[in-house]
Protein backbone atom coordinates (compact mmCIF):
# COMPACT_ATOMS: atom_id res chain seq x y z
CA UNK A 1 86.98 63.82 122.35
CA UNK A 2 87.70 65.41 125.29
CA UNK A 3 84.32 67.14 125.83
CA UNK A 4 82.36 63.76 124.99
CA UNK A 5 81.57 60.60 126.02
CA UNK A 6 81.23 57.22 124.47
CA UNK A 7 79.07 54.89 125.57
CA UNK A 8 77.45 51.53 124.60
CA UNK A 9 74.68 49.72 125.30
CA UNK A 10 74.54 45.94 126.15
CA UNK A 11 74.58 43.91 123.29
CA UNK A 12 73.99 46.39 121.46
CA UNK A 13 76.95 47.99 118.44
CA UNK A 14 74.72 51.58 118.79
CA UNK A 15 77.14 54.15 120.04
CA UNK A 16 76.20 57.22 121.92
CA UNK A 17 78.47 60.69 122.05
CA UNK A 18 76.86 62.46 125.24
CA UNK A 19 77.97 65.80 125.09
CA UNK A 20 79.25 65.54 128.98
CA UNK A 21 80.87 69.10 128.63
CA UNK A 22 77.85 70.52 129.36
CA UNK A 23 79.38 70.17 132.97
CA UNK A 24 83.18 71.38 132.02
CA UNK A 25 83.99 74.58 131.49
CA UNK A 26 83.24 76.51 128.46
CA UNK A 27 86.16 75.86 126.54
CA UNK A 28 84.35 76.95 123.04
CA UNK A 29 83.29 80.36 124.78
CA UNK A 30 86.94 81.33 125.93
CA UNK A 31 88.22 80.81 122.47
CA UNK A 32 85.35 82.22 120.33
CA UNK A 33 84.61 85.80 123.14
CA UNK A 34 88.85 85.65 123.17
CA UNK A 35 88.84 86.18 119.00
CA UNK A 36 85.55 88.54 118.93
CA UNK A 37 88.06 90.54 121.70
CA UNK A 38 90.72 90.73 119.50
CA UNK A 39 89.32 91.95 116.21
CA UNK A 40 87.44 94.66 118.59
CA UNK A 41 90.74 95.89 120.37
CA UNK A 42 92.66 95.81 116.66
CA UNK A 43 89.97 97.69 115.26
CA UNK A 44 89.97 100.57 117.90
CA UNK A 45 93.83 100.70 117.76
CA UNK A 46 93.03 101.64 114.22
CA UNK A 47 91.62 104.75 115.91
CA UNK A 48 94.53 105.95 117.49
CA UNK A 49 96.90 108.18 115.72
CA UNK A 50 99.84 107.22 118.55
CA UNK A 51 99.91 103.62 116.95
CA UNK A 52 99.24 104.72 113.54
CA UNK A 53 103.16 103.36 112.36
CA UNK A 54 101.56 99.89 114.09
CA UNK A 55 98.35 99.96 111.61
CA UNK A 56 99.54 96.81 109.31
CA UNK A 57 100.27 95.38 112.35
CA UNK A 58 96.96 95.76 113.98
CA UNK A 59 94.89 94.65 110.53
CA UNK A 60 97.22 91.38 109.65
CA UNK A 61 97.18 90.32 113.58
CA UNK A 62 93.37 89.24 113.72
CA UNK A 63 93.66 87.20 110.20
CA UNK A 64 96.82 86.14 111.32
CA UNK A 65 94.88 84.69 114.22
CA UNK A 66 91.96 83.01 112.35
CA UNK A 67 95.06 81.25 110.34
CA UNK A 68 96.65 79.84 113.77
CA UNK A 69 93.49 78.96 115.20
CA UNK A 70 93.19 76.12 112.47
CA UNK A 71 95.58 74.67 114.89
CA UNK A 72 93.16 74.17 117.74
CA UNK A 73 92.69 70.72 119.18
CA UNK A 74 89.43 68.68 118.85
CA UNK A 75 87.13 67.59 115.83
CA UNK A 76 83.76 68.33 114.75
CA UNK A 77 81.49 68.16 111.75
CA UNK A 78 82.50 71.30 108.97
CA UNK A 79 79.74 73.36 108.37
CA UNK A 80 78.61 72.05 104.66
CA UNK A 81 80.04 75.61 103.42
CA UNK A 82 83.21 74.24 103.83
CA UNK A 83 83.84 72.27 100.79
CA UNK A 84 84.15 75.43 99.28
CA UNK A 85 86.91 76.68 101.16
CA UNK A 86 89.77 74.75 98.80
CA UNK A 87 87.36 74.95 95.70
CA UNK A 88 88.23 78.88 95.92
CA UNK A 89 91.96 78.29 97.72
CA UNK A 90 92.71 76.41 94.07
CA UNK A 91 91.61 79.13 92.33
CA UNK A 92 93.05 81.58 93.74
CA UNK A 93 96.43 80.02 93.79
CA UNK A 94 95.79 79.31 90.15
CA UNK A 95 96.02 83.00 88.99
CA UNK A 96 100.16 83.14 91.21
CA UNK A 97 100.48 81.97 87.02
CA UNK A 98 99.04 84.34 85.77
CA UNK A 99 101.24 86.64 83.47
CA UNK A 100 99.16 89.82 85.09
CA UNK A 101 99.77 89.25 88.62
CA UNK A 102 101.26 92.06 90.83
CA UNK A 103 104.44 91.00 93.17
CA UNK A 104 104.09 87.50 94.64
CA UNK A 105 103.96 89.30 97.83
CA UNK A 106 101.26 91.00 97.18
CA UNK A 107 99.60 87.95 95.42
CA UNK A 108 100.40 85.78 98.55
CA UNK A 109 99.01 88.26 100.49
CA UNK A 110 95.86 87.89 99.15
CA UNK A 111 95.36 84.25 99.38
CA UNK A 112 95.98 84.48 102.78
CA UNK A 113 93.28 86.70 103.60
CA UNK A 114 90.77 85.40 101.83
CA UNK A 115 92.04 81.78 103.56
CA UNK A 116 91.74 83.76 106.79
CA UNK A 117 88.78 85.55 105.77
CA UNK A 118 87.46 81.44 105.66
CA UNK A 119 89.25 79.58 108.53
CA UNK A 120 86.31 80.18 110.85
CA UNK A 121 84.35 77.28 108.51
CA UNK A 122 87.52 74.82 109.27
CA UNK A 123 88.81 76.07 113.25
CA UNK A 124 85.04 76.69 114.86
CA UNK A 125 84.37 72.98 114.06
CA UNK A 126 86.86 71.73 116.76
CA UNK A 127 84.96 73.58 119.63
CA UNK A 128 82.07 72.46 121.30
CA UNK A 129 79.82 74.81 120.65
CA UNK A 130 76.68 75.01 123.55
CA UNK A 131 73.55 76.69 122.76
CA UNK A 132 73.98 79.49 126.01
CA UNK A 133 77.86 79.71 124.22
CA UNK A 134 76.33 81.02 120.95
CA UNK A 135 73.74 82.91 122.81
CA UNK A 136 76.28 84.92 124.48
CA UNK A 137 78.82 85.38 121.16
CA UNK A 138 76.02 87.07 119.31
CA UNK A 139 75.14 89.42 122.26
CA UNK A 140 79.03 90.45 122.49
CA UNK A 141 78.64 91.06 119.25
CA UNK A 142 75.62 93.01 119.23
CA UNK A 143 77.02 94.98 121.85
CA UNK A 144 79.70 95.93 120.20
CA UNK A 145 77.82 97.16 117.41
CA UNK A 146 75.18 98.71 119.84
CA UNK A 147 78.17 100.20 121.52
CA UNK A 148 79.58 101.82 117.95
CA UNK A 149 76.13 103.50 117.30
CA UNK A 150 76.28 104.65 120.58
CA UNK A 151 79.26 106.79 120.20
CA UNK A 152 77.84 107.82 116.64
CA UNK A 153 75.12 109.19 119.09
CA UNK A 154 77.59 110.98 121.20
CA UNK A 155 79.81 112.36 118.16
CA UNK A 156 76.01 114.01 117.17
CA UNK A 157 75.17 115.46 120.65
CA UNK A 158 78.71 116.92 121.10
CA UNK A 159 80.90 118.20 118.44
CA UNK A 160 84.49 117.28 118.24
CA UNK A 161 84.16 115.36 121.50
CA UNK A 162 84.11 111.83 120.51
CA UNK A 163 84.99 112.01 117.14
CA UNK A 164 88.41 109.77 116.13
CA UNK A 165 91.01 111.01 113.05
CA UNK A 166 89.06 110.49 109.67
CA UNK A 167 90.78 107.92 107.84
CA UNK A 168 93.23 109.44 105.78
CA UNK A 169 92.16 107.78 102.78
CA UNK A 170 89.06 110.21 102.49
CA UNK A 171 91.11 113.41 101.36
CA UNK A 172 90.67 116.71 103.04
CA UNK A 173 88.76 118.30 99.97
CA UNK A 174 86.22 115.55 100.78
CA UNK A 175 85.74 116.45 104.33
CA UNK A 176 82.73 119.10 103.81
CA UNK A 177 80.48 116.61 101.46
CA UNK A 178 80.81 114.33 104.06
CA UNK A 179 79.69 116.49 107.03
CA UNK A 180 75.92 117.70 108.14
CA UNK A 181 74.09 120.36 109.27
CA UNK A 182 72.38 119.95 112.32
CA UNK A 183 69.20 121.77 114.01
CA UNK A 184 71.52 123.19 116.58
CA UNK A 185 73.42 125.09 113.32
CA UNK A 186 76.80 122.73 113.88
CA UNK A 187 78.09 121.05 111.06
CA UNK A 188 79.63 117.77 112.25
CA UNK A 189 80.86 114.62 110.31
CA UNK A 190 77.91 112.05 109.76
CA UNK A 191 78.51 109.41 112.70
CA UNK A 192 81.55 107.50 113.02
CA UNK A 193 80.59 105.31 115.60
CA UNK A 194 83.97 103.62 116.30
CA UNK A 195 85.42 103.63 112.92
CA UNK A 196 87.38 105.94 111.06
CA UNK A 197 84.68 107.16 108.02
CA UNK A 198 82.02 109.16 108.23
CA UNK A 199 78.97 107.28 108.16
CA UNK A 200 80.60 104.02 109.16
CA UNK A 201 78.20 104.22 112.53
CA UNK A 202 75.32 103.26 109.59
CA UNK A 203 76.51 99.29 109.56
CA UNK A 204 76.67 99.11 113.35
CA UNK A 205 73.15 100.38 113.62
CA UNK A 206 71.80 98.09 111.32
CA UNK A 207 73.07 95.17 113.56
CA UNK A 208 72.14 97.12 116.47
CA UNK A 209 68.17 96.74 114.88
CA UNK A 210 68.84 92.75 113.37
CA UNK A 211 69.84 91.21 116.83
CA UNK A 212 67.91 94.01 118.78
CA UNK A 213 65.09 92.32 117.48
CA UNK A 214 66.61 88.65 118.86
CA UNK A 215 66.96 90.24 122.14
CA UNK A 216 63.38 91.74 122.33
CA UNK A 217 61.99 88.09 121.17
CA UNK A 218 64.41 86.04 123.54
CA UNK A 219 64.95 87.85 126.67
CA UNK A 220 63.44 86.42 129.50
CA UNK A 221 63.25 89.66 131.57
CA UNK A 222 61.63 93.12 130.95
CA UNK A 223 64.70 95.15 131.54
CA UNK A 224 66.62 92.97 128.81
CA UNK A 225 63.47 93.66 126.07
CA UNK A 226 64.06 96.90 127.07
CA UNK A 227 67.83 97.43 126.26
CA UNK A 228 67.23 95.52 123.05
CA UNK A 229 64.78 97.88 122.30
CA UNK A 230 66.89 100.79 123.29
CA UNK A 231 69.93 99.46 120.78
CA UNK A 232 67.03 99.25 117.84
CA UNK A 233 66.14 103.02 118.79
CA UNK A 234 69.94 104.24 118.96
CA UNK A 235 70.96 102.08 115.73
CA UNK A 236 68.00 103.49 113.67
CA UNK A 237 69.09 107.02 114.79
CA UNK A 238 72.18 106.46 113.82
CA UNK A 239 71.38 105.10 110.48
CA UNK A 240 69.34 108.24 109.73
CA UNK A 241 71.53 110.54 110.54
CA UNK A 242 74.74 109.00 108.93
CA UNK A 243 72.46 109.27 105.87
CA UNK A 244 73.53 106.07 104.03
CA UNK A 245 70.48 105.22 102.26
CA UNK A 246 71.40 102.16 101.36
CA UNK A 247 72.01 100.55 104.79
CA UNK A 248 68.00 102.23 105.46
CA UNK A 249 66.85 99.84 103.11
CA UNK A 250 69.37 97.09 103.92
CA UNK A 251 68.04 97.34 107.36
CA UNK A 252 64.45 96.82 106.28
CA UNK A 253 64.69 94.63 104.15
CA UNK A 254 67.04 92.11 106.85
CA UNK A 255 63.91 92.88 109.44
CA UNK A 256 61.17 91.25 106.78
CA UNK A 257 63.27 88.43 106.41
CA UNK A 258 63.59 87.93 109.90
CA UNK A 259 60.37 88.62 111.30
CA UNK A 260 58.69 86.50 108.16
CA UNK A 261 60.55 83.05 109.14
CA UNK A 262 59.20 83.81 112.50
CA UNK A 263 55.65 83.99 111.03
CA UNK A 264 56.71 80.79 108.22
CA UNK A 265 57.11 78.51 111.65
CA UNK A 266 53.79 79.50 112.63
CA UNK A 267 54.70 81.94 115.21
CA UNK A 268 52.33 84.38 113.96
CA UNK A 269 51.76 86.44 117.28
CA UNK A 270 55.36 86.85 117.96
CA UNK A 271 55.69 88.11 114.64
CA UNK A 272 53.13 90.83 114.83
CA UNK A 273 54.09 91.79 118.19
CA UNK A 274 57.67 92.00 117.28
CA UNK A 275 56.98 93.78 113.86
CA UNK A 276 54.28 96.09 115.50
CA UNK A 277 57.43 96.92 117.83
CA UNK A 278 59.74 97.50 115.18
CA UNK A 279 57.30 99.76 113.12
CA UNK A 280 57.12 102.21 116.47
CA UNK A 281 60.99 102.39 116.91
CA UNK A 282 61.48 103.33 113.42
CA UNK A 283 59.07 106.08 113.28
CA UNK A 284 59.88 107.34 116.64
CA UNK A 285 63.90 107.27 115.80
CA UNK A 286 62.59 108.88 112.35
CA UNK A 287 61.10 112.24 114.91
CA UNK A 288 64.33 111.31 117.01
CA UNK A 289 66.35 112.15 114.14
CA UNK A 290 64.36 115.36 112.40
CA UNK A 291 64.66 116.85 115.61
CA UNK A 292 68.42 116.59 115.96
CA UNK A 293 69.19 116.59 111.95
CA UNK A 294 66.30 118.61 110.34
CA UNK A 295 65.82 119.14 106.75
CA UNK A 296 69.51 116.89 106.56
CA UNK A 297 67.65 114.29 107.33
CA UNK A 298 64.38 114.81 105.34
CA UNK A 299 65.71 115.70 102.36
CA UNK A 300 68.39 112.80 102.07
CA UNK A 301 65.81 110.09 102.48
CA UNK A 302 62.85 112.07 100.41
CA UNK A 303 65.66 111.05 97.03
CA UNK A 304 63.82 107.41 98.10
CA UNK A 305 60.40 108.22 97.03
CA UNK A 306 61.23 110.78 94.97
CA UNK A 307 63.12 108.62 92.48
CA UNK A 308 63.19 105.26 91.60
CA UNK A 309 65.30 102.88 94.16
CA UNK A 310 66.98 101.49 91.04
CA UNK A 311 67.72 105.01 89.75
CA UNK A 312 69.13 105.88 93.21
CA UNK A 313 71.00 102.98 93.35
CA UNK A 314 72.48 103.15 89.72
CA UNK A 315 73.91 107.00 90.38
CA UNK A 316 75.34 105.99 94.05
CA UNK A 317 77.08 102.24 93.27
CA UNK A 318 74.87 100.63 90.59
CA UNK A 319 77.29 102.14 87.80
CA UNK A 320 80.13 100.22 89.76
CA UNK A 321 78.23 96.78 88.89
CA UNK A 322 77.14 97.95 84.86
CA UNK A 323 81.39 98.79 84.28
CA UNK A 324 82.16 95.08 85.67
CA UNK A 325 79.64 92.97 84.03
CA UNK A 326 80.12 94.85 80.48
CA UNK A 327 83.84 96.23 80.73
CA UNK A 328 85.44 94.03 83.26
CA UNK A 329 83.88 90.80 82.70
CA UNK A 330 84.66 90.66 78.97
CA UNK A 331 88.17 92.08 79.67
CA UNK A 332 89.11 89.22 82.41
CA UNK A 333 86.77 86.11 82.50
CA UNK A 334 89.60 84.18 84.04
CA UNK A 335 90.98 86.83 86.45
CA UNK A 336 93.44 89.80 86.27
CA UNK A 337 95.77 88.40 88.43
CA UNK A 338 96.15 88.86 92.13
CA UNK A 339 97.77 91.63 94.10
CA UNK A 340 95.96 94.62 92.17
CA UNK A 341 93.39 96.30 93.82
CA UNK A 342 92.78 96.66 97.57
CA UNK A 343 94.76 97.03 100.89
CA UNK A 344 97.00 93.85 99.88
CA UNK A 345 97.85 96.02 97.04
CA UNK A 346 98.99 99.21 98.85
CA UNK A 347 100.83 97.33 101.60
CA UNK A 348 102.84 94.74 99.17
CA UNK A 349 102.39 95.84 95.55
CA UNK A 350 103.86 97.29 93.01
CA UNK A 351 101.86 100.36 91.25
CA UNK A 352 104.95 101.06 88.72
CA UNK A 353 104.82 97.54 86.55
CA UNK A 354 103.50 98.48 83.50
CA UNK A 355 102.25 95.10 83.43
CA UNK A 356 99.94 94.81 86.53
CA UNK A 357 98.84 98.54 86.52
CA UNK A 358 96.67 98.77 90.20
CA UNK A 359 92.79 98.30 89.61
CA UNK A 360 89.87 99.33 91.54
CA UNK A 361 87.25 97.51 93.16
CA UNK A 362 84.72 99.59 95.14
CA UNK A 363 82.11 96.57 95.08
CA UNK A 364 82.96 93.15 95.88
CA UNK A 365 81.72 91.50 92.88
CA UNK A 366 84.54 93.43 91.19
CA UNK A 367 87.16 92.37 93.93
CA UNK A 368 85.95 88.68 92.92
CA UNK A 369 86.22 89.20 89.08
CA UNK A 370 89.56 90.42 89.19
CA UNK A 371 91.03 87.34 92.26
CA UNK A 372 89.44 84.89 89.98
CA UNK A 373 87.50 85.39 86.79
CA UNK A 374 84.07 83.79 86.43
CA UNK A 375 84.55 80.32 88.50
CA UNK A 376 85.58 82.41 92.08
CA UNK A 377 82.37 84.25 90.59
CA UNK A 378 80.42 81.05 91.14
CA UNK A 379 82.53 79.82 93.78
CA UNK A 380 82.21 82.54 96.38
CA UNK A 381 78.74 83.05 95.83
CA UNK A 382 77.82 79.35 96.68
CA UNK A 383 79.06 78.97 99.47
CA UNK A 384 77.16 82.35 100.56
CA UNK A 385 74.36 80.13 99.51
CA UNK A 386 74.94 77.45 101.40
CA UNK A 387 75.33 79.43 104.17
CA UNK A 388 72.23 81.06 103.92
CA UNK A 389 70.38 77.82 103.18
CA UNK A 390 71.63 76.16 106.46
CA UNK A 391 70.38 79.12 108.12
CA UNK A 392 67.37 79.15 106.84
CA UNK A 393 66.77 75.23 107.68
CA UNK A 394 67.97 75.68 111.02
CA UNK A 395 65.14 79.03 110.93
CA UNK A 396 62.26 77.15 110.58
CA UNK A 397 63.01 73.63 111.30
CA UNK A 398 65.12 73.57 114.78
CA UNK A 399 63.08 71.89 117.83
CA UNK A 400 64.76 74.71 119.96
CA UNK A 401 62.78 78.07 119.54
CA UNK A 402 65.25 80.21 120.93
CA UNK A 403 68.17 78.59 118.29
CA UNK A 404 65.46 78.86 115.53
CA UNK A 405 64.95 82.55 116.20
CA UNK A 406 69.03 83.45 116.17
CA UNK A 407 68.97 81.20 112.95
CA UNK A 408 66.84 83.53 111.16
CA UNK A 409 68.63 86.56 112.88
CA UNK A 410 72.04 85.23 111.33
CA UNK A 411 69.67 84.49 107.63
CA UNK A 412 68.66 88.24 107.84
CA UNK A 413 72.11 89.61 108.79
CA UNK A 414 73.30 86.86 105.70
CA UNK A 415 70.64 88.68 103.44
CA UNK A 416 72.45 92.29 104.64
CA UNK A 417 75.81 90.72 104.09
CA UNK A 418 74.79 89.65 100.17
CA UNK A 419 73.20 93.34 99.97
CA UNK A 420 76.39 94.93 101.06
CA UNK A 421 78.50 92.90 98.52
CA UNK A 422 76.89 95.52 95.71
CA UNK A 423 78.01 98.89 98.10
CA UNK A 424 81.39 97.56 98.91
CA UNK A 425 83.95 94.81 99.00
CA UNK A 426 82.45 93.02 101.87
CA UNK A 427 84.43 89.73 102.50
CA UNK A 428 87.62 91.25 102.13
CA UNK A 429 87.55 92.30 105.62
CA UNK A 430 86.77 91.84 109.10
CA UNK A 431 83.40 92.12 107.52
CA UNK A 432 83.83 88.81 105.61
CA UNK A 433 85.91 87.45 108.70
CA UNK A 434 82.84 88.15 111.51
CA UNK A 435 79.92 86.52 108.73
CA UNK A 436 81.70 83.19 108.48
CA UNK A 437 82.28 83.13 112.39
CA UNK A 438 78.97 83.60 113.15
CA UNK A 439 77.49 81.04 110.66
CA UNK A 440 79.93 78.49 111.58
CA UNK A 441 79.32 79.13 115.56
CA UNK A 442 75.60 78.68 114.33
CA UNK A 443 76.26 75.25 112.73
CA UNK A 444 78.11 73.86 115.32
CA UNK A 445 75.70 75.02 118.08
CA UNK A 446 72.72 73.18 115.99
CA UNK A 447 74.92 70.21 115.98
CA UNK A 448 75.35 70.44 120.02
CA UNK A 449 71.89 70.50 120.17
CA UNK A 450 71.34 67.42 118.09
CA UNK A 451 74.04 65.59 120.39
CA UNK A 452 72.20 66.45 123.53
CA UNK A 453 68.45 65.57 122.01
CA UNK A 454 70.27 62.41 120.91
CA UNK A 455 71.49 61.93 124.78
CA UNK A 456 68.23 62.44 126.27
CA UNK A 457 66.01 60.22 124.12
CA UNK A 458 68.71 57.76 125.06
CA UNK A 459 68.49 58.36 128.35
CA UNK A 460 64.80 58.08 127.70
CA UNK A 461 64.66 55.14 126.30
């Protein structure tokens, strides 16, 4: 290994691997920041309409580049979610038989994403993977995100100013029922942030709030609590105003499960503090937004007390979830075939073969049902398990206290990612791409950290 080193005691057969890049340069940070770059600068070429003819460029190039990384020299322990990888690879490839499947372009095309979608379990593995070098990948990334509400901010404050094309799947009729009426009596698109839908700022505050939180618990200066708490403030604002209810609760419910493994490994103090911190931003971003947003804002999130959450959840997306477990389920336990529904779909497939007629899956447990039938059902889902478990080991059992609080960051934003998978299809995306990055840079930064404890007690000895 070329960021290790072997060595061997006396008469002794006990071998040692000190992790002696500690000294090198960060090799795992170049590559790791270098991707995080890339599916940032792809996604804001999505924004301009100059390089709109470029747009299937810009989406393949960053799963194109989690394929290629596979590639990268070095070894490392898989993160244990890994032996699921060619458990769903098989089935998947399975349904290229099956008589429904759309072109084999199309059905290619859809292995390979979801392969891509997955590489980060099998390519993060080779890089040595420091504490500080995971430390710094989640703040890019909650910067980013911090960034996006940001400009959702901005696109509130001044009309028409910061606001990028609406993505032209949303048709024009649409546009109105998507817009709001502020106190200042402009109606303006709920915030974009830096996507292309209305409302799409509501995801990047609620990571903005999850690893806010990390920030505010980890920082070891004032001025960096302070920014974290800023990003909570701007990312709850955001969320408010972009009026997707279901994020609200997404949000709170990722901030229990954070702040409670914090309180399970005893750190009952931090806890409060942090949750007596939280409770402040979000009623303070609450007046934020009633003073900007008025009865738009109010009368939205009033439907959450008003009614039951499972009655607002059936009549947004629930119905989604009752037509695939009663219609769907019944009409393809082993799959429909690939290349049917989606973005692989409209780019490759055929919508004329009376055969493989296109489907719809505005939830992801639908997207799964049709790729695979009931066993990528079972097989996606574990290894979102075993994901979550790891974190959650790592959480509340990890010697390091600054690891064990970005474990149960990653748990929480693992909790939000299972949450989303009932509003939309999730882990078909850079969605799906960014959560296996970040729990695979977790695993092998837990395994750096065993290496060094190892070295030291050694060195102790």
């Amino acid at each position: 290994m070329e960021n290790s080193l072997t060595i061997r005691r006396e008469n002794s057969d006990t071998k040692l691997v000190a992790p002696v890049g500690l000294a090198s340069k960060d090799r795992a940070l170049r590559w790791l920041l270098g991707f995080l770059a890339l599916t940032i600068v792809c996604q804001l070429a999505l924004l301009l309409p100059a390089l709109g003819a470029g747009r299937i460029i810009f989406r393949s190039a960053v799963f194109g580049a989690s394929l290629l990384l596979i590639g990268l020299p070095g070894n490392g322990r898989w993160h244990p979610a890994a032996v699921m990888v060619p458990v769903i690879l098989v089935i998947l490839g399975l349904q290229l038989f099956h008589p429904n499947t759309n072109t084999i372009t199309s059905a290619l095309a859809q292995i390979g994403i979801n392969f891509a979608i997955l590489a980060p379990l099998l390519w993060v593995a080779r890089l040595p993977i420091r504490e500080q070098t995971f430390t710094k990948l989640i703040g890019a990334f909650w910067a980013f995100h911090c960034l996006s509400a940001f400009v959702g901010l901005l696109q509130v404050y001044f009309p028409g100013r910061f606001q990028p094309p609406v993505s032209q799947v949303i048709g024009e009729l649409y546009h109105d029922s998507l817009k709001i009426s502020l106190n200042s009596g402009a109606d303006v698109f709920r915030p974009m942030g830096l996507t292309d839908m209305p409302g799409g700022a509501a995801t990047a505050g609620m990571y903005s709030t999850i690893f806010g939180l990390v920030f505010f618990l980890t920082g070891k200066s004032t001025w960096v609590r302070g920014v974290a708490l800023g990003g909570v403030a701007i990312g709850l604002f955001c969320i408010y105003l972009s009026q997707v209810r279901s994020v609200l609760i997404m949000t709170g419910i990722c901030c229990c499960v954070f702040l409670a493994c914090i309180a399970y490994r005893g750190d009952w103090r931090k806890a409060l503090f942090a949750g007596g911190m939280f409770v402040a931003v979000l009623l303070s971003s609450f007046a934020w937004a009633v003073a900007v947003g008025g009865e738009a804002v109010t009368d939205r999130l009033s439907t959450l007390v008003e009614a039951d959450m499972g009655e607002v959840y059936y009549s947004n997306r629930g119905r989604f979830l009752e037509t695939t477990v009663n219609d769907l389920l019944p009409q393809y336990p082993l799959g429909a075939g690939l290349g049917r529904w989606g973005m692989m779909h409209r780019y490759f497939g055929n919508s004329y073969d009376p055969n493989s007629p296109p489907l719809w899956a505005e939830i992801m447990w639908t997207g799964w049902l049709l790729d695979g039938g009931i066993p990528l059902l079972l097989a996606y889902p574990a290894a979102i398990a075993i994901a979550c478990w790891f974190a959650w080991r790592t959480a509340i059992f990890s010697a390091s206290g600054q690891l064990s609080t970005q474990a149960a960051a990653i748990l929480a934003y693992n909790v939000g990612a299972i949450a989303i998978t009932f509003n939309y299809p999730y882990f078909i995306g850079q969605g799906g791409l960014e959560f296996w990055l970040l729990n695979a840079a977790l695993f092998g930064a837990v395994q750096h950290a065993k290496k060094r404890a190892a070295w030291e007690a050694y060195l102790a000895s």
